[in-house]
C-alpha atoms as a PDB file:
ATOM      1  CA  UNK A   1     -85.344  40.728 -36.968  1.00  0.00           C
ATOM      2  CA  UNK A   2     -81.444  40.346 -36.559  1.00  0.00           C
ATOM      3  CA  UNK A   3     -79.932  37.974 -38.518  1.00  0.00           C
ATOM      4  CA  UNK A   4     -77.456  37.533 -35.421  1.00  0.00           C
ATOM      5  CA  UNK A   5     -78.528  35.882 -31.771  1.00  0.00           C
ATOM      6  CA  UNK A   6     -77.621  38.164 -28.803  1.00  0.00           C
ATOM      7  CA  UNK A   7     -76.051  35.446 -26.921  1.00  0.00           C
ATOM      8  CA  UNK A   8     -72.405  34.544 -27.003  1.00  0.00           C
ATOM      9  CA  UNK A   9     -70.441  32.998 -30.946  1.00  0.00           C
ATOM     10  CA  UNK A  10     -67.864  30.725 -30.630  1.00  0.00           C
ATOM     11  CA  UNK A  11     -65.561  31.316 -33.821  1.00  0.00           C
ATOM     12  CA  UNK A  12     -63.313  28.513 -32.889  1.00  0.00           C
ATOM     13  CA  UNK A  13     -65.312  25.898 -34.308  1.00  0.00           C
ATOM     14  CA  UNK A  14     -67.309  25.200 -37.552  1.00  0.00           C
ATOM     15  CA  UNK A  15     -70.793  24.505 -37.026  1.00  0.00           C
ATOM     16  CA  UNK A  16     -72.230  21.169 -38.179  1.00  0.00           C
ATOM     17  CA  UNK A  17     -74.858  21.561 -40.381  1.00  0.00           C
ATOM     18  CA  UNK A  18     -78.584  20.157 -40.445  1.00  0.00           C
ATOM     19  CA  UNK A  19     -79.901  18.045 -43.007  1.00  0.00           C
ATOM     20  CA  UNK A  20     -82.364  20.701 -43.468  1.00  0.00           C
ATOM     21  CA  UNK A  21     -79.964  23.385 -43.567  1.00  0.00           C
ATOM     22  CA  UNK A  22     -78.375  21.349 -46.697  1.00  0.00           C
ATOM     23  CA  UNK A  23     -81.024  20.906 -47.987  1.00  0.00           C
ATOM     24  CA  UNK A  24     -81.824  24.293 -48.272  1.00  0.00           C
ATOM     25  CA  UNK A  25     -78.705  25.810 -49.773  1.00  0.00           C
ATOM     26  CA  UNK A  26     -77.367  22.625 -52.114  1.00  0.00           C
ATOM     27  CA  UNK A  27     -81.421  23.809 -53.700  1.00  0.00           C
ATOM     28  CA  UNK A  28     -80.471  27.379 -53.469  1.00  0.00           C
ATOM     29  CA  UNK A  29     -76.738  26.488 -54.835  1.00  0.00           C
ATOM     30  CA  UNK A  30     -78.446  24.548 -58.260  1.00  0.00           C
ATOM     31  CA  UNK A  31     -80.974  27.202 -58.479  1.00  0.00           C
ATOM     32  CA  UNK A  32     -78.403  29.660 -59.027  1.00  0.00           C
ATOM     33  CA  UNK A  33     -75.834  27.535 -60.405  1.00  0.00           C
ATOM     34  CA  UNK A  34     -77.033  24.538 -61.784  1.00  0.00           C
ATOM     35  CA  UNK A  35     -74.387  22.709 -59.769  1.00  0.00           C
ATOM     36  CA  UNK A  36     -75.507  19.479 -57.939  1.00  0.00           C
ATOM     37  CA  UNK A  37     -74.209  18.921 -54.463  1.00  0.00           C
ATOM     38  CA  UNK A  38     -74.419  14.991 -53.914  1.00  0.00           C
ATOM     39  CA  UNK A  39     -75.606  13.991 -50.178  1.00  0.00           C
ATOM     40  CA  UNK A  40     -71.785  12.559 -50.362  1.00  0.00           C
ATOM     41  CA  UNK A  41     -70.647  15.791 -50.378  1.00  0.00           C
ATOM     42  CA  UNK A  42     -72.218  17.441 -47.440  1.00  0.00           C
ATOM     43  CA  UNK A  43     -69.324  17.949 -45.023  1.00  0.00           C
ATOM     44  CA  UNK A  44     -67.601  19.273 -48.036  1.00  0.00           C
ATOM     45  CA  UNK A  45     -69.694  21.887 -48.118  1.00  0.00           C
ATOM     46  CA  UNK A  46     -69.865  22.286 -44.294  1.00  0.00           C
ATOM     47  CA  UNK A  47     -66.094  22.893 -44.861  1.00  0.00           C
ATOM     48  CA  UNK A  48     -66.051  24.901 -47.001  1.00  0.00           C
ATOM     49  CA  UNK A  49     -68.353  27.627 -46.004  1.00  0.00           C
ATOM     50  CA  UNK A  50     -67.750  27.122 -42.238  1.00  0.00           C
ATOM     51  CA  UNK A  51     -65.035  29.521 -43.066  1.00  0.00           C
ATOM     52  CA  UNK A  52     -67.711  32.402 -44.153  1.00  0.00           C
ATOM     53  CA  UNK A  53     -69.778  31.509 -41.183  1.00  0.00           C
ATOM     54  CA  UNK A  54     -66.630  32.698 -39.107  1.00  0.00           C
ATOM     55  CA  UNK A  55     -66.062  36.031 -41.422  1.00  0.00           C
ATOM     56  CA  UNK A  56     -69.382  36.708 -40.952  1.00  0.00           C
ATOM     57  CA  UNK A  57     -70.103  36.037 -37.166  1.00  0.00           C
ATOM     58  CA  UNK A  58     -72.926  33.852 -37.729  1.00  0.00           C
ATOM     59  CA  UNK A  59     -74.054  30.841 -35.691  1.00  0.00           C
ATOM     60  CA  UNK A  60     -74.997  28.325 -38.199  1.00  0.00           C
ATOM     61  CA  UNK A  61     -76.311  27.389 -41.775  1.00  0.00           C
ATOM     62  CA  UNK A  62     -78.930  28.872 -41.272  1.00  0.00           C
ATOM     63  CA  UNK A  63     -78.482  32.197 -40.227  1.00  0.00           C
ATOM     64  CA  UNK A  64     -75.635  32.154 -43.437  1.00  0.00           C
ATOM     65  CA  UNK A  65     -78.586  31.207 -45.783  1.00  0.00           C
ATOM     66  CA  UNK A  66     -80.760  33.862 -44.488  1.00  0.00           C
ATOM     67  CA  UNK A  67     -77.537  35.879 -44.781  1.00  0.00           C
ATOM     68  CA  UNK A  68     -77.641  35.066 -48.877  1.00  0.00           C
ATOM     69  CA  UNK A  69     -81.032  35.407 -49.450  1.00  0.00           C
ATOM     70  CA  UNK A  70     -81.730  38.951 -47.321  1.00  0.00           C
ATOM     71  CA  UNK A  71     -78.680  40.514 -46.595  1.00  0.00           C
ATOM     72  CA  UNK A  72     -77.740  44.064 -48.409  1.00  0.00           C
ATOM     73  CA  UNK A  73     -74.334  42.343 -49.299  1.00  0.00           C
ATOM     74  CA  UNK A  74     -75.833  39.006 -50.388  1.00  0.00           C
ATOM     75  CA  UNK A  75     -74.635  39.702 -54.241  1.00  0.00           C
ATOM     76  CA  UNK A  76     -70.948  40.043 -53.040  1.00  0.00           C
ATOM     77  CA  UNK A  77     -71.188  36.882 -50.663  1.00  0.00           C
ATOM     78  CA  UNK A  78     -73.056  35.175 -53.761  1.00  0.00           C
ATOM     79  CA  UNK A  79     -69.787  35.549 -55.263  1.00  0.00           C
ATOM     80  CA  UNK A  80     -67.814  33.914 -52.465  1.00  0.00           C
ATOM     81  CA  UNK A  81     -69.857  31.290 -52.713  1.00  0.00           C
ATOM     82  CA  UNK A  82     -69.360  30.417 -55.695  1.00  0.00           C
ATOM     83  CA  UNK A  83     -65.743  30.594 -55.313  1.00  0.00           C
ATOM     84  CA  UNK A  84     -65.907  27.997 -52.387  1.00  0.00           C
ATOM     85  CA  UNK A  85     -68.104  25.385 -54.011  1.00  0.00           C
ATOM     86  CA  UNK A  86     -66.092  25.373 -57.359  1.00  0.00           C
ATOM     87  CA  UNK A  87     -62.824  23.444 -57.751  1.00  0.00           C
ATOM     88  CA  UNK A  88     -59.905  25.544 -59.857  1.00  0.00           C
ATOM     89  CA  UNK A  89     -57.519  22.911 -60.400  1.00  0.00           C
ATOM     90  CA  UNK A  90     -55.756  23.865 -63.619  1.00  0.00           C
ATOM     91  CA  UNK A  91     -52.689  24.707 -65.302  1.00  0.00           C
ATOM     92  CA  UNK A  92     -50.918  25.775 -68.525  1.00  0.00           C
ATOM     93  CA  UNK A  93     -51.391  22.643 -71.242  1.00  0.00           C
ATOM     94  CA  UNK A  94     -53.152  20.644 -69.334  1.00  0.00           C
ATOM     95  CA  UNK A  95     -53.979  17.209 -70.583  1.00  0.00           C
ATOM     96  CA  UNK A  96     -51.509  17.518 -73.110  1.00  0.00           C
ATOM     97  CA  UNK A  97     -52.536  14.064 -75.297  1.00  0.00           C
ATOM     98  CA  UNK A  98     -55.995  15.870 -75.208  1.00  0.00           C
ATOM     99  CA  UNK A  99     -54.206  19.138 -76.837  1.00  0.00           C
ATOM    100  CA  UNK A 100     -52.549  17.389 -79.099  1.00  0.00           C
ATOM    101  CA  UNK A 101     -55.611  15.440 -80.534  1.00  0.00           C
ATOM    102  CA  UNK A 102     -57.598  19.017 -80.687  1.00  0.00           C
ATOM    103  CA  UNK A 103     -54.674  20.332 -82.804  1.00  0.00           C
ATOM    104  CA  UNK A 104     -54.070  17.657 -84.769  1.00  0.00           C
ATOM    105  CA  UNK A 105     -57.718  16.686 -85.924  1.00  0.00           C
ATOM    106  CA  UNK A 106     -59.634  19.743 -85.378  1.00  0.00           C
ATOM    107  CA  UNK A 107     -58.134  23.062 -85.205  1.00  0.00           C
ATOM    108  CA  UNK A 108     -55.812  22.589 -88.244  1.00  0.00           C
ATOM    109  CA  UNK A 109     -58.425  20.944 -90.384  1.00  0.00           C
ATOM    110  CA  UNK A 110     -60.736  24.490 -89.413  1.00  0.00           C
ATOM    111  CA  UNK A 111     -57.472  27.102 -89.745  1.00  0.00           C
ATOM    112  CA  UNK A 112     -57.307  24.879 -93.262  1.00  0.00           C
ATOM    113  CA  UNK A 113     -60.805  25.258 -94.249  1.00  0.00           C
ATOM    114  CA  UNK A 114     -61.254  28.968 -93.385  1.00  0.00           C
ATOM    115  CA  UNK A 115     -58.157  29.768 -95.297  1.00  0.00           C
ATOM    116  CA  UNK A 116     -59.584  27.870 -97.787  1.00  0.00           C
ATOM    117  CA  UNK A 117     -62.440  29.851 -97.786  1.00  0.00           C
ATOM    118  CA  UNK A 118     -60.735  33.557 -97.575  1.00  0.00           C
ATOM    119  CA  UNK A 119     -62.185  34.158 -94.257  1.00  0.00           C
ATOM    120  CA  UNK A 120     -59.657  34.398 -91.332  1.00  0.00           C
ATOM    121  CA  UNK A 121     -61.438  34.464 -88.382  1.00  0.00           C
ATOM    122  CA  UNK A 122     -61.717  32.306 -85.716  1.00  0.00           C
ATOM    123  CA  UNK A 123     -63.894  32.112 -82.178  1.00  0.00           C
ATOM    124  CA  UNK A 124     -63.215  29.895 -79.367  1.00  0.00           C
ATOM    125  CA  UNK A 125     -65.602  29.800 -76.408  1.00  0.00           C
ATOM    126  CA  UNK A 126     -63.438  28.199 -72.838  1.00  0.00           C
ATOM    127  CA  UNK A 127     -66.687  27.511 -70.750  1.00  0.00           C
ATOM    128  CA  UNK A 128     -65.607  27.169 -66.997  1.00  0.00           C
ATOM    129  CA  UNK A 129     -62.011  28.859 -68.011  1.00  0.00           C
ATOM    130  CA  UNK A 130     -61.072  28.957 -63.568  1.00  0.00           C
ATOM    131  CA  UNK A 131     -58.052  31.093 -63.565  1.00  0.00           C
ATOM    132  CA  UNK A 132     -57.203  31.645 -67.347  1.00  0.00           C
ATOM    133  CA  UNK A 133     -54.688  28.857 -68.145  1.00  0.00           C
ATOM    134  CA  UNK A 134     -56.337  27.406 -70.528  1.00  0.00           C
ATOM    135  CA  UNK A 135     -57.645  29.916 -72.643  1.00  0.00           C
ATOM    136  CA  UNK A 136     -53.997  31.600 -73.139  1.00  0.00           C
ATOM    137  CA  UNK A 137     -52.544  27.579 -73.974  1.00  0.00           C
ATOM    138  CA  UNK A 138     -54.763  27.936 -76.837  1.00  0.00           C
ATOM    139  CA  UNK A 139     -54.038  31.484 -77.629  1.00  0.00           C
ATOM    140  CA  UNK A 140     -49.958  29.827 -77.380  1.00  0.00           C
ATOM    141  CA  UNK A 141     -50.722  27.637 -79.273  1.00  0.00           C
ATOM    142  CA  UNK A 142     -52.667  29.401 -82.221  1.00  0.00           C
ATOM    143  CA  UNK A 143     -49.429  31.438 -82.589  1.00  0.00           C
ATOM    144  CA  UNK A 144     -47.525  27.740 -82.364  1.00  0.00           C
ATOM    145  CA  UNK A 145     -49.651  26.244 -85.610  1.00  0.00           C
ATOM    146  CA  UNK A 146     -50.098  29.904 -87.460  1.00  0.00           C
ATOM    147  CA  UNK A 147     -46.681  31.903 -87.062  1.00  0.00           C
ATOM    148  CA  UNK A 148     -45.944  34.763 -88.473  1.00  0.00           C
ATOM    149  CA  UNK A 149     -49.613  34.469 -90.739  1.00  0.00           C
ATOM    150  CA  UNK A 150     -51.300  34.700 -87.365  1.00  0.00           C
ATOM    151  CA  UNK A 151     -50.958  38.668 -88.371  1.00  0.00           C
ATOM    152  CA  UNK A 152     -54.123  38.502 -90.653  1.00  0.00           C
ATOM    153  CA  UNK A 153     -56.142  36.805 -88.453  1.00  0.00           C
ATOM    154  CA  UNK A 154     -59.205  38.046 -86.200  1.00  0.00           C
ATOM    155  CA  UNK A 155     -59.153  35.861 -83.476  1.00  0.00           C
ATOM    156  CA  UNK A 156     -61.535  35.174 -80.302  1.00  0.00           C
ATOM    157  CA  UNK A 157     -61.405  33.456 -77.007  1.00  0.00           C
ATOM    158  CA  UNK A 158     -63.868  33.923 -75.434  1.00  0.00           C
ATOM    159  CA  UNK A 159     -63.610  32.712 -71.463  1.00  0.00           C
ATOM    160  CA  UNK A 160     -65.227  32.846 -68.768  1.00  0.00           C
ATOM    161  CA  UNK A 161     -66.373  31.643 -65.289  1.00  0.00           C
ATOM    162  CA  UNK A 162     -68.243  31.375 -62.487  1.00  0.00           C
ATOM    163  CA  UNK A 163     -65.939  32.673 -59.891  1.00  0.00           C
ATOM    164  CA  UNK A 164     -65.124  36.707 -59.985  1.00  0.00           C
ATOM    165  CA  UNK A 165     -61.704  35.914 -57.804  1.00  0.00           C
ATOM    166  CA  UNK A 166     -60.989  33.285 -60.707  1.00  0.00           C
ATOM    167  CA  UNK A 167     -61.663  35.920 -63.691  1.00  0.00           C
ATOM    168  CA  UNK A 168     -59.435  38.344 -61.999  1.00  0.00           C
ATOM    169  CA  UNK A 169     -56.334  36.307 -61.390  1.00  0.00           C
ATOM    170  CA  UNK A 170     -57.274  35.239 -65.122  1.00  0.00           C
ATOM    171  CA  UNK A 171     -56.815  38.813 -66.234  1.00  0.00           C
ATOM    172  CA  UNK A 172     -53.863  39.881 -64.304  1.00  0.00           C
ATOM    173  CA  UNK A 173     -51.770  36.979 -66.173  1.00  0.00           C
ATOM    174  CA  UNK A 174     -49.169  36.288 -63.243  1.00  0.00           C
ATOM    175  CA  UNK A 175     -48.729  33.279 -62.620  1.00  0.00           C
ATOM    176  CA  UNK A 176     -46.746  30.749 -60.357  1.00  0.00           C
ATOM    177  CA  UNK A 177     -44.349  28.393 -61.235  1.00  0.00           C
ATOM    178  CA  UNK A 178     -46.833  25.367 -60.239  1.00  0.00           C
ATOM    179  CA  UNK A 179     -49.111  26.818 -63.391  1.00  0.00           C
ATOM    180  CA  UNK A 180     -46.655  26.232 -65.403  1.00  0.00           C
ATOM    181  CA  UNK A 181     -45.423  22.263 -64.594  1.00  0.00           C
ATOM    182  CA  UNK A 182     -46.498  21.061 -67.680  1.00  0.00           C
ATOM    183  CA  UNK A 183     -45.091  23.348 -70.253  1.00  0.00           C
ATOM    184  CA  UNK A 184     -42.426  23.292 -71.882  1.00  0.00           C
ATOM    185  CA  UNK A 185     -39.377  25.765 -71.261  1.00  0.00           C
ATOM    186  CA  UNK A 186     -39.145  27.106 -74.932  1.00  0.00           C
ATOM    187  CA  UNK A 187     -43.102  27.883 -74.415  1.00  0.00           C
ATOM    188  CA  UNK A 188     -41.886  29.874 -71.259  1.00  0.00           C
ATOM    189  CA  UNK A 189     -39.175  31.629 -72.911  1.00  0.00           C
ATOM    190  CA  UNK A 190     -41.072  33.067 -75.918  1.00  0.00           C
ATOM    191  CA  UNK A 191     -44.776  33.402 -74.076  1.00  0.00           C
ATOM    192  CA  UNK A 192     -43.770  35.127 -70.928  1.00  0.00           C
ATOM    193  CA  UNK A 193     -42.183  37.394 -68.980  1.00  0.00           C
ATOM    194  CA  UNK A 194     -40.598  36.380 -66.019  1.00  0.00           C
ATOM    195  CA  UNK A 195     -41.895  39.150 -62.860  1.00  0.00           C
ATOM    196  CA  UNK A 196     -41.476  39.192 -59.123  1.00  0.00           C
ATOM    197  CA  UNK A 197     -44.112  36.692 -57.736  1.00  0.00           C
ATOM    198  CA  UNK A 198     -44.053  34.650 -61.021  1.00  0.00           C
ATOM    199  CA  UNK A 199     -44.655  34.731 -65.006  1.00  0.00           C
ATOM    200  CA  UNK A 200     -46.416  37.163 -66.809  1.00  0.00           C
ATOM    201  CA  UNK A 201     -48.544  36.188 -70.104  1.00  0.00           C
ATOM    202  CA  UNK A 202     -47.211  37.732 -72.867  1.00  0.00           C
ATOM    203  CA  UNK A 203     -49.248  40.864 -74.151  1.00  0.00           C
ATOM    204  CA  UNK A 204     -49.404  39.458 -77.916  1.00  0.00           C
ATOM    205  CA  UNK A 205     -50.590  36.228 -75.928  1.00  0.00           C
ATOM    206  CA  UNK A 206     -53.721  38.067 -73.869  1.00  0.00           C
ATOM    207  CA  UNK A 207     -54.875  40.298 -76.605  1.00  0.00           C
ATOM    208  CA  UNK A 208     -56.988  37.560 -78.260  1.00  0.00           C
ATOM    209  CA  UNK A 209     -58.807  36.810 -74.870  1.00  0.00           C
ATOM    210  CA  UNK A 210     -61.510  37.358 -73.337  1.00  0.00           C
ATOM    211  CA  UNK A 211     -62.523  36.891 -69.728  1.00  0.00           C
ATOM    212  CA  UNK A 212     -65.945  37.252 -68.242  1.00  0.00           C
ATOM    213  CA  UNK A 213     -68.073  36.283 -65.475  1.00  0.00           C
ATOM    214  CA  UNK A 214     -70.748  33.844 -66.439  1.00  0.00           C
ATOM    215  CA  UNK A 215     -73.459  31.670 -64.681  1.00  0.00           C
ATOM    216  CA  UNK A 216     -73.781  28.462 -67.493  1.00  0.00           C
ATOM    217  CA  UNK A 217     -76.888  28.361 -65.804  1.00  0.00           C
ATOM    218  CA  UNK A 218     -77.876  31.485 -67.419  1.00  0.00           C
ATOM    219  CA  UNK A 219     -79.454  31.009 -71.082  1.00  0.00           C
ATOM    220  CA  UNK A 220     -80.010  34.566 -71.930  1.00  0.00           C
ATOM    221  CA  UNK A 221     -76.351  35.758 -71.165  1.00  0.00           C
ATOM    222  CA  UNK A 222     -75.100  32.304 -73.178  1.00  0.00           C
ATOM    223  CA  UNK A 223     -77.538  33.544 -75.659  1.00  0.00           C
ATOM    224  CA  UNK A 224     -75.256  36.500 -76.168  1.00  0.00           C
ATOM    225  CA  UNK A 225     -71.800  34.679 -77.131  1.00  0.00           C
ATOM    226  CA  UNK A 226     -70.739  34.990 -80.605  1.00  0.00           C
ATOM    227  CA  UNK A 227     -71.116  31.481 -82.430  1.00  0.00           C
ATOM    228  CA  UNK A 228     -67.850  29.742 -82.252  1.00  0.00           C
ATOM    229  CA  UNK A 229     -65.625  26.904 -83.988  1.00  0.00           C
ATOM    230  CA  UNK A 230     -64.723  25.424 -80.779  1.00  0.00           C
ATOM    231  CA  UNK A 231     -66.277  25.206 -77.186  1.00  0.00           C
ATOM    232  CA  UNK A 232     -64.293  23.716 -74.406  1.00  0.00           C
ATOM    233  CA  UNK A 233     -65.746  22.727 -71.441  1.00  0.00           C
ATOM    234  CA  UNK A 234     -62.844  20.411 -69.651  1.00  0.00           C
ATOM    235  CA  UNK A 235     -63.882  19.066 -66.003  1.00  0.00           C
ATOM    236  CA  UNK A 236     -66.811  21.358 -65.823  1.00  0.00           C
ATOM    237  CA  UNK A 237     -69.842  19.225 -66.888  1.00  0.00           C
ATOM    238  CA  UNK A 238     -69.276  16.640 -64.054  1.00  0.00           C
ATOM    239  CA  UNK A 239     -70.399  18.897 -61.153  1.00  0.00           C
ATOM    240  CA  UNK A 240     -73.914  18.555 -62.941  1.00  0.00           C
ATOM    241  CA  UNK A 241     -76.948  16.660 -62.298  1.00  0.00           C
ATOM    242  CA  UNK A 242     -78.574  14.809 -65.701  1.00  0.00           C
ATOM    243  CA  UNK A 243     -80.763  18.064 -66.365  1.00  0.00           C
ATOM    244  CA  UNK A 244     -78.629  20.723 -66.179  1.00  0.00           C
ATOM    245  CA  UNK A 245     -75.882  18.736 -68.553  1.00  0.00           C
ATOM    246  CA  UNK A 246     -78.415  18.103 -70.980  1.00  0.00           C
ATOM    247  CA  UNK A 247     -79.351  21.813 -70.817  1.00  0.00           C
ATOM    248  CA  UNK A 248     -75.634  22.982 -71.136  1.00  0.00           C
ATOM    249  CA  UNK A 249     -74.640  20.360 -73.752  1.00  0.00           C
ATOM    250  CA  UNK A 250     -77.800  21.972 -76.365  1.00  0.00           C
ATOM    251  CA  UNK A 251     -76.261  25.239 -75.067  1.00  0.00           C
ATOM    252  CA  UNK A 252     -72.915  24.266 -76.833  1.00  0.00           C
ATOM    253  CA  UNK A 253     -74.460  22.770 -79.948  1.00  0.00           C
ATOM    254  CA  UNK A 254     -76.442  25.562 -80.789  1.00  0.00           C
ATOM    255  CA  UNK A 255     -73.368  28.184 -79.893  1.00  0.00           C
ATOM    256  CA  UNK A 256     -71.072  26.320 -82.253  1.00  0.00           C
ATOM    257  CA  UNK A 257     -71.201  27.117 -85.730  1.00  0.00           C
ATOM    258  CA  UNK A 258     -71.624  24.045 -88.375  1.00  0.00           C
ATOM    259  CA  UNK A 259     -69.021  21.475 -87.854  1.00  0.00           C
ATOM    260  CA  UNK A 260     -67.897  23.210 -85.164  1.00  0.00           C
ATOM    261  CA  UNK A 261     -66.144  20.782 -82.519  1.00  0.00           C
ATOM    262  CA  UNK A 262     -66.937  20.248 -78.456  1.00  0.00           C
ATOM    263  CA  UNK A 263     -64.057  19.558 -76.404  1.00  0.00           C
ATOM    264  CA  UNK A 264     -64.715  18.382 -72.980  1.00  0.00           C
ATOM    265  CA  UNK A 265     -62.605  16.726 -69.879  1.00  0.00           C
ATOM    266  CA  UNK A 266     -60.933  13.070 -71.525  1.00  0.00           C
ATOM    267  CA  UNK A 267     -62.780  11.166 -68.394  1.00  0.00           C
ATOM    268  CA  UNK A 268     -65.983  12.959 -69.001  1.00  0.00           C
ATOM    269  CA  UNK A 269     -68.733  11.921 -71.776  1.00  0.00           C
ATOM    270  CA  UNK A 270     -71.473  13.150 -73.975  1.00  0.00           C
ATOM    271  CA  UNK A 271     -73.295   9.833 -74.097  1.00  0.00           C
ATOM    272  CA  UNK A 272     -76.676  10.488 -73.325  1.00  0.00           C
ATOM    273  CA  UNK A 273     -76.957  14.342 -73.578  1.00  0.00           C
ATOM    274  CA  UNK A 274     -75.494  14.717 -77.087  1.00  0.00           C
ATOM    275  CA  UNK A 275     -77.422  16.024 -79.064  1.00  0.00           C
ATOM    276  CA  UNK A 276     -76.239  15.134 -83.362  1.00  0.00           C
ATOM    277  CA  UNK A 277     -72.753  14.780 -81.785  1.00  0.00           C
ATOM    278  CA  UNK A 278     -70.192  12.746 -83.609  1.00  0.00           C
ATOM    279  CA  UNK A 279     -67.308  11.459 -81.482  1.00  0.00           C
ATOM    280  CA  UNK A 280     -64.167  11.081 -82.927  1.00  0.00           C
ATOM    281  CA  UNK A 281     -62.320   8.514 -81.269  1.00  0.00           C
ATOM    282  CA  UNK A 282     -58.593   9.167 -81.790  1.00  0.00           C
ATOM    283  CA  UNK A 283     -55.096   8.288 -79.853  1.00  0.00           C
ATOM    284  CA  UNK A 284     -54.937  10.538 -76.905  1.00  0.00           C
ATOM    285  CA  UNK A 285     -58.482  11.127 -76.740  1.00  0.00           C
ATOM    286  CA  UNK A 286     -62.130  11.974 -77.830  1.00  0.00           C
ATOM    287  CA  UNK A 287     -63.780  14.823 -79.187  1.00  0.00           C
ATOM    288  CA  UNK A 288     -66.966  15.706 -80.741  1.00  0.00           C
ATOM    289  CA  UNK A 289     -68.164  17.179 -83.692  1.00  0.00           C
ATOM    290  CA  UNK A 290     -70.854  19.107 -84.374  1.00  0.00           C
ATOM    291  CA  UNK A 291     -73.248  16.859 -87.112  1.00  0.00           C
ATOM    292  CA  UNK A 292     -74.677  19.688 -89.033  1.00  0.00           C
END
């Protein structure tokens, strides 16, 4: 059976979609993604895939969830999808009073103590990394806090996301002038490389990154990230429903390594899903520790 009706489309006008037809793919959506889409937001999501019901010539929600769930291109629209429910809103230091309380009470005490302890290596795990912004701040600003001993280091971020548009504009490194609001000239100057269309990350900058596409709501492929010192999760964890943040929180605790810290967004909290979290109230923000 066609997926398509014989009689006339109109692609002038975004269907409305059916209670049941939300139903159906906010389930399908948290099945795949773990993300919750609130009753609240149902004309968001009418929105924002009326668009691929247009692309696609289709007449409604339900022909486009038929269209996911049967189609021979379903894993490339799965893909879209995921780029239309997500929200990138980032840029280069980002939260900056955050930043500062992460490199002032966590990742100097840890360059300290693995110095300390003759091993120079250090992971970093950027869960929900959007277009890459925030992974390279922190690769900036390693080079900011290490200087020129940054040479005998083996350093790690790991980042990924959901999105495969996101990952790629993440690896390309070009970036607009908007990106880059919040940072500070004398960051631009020595970190990149001005290029037709915008600024390029530094080479020295991306070689300690990593970007990836990852479902969170995928335990075996979590399973398979080195342990880390740090996890950041910023703005991420709020798109969940109660289960799925408890699931992702243990995720973090056991990726870290002992002591290791979580970082999440400064208007998000732990509360209920940590699990032997300490939070470490400071000016600027919070972050947790890792108890054992």
């Amino acid at each position: 059976m066609s997926l398509l009706s014989s009689s006339p489309i109109s692609l002038h006008k975004t269907p409305t979609i059916t209670d049941a037809e939300f139903r159906n793919l906010r389930d399908f959506i948290y099945q795949r993604t773990g993300i919750h889409v609130s009753e609240r937001r149902k004309y968001l999501l009418e929105t924002r895939l009326g668009t691929r019901l247009k692309a696609l010539e289709l007449r409604n929600f339900s022909e486009y969830f038929q269209y996911l769930t049967a189609s021979p291109h379903r894993t490339k629209e799965l893909e879209l999808l995921f780029e239309k429910i997500t929200t990138n809103e980032t840029s280069f230091f980002r939260d900056i009073r955050q930043l500062d309380v992460f490199k002032t009470y966590a990742l100097k005490p840890v360059l300290d103590a693995q110095i300390k302890s003759g091993n120079k290596e250090l992971n970093i795990w950027c869960a929900g990394c959007s277009s890459g912004e925030e992974a390279y701040t922190l690769s900036i600003m390693l080079y900011e806090v290490l200087k020129m001993s940054i040479i005998g280091w083996k350093i790690s971020i790991f980042a990924n996301d959901l999105s495969a548009a996101m990952i790629a504009k993440a690896k390309r490194g070009l970036y607009s002038e908007y990106s880059l609001r919040n940072t500070p000239k004398e960051i631009i100057d020595k970190y990149f490389i001005p290029e037709p269309g915008g600024f390029k990350v530094h080479p020295k900058v991306q070689k300690f990154v990593t970007f990836q596409m990852l479902n969170l709501n995928d335990t075996l492929a979590i399973k398979r990230i080195p342990r880390s010192h740090f996890v950041f999760c910023r703005n991420v964890i709020i798109y969940f429903d109660d289960v799925m943040k408890r699931k992702v929180v243990n995720q973090f605790y056991d990726n870290l390594l002992p002591k290791g810290y979580l970082i999440i967004g400064h208007s998000e909290s732990l509360h209920k899903y940590a699990r032997f979290f300490i939070p470490q109230a400071n000016p600027g923000g919070i972050i947790y520790q890792k108890a054992k």
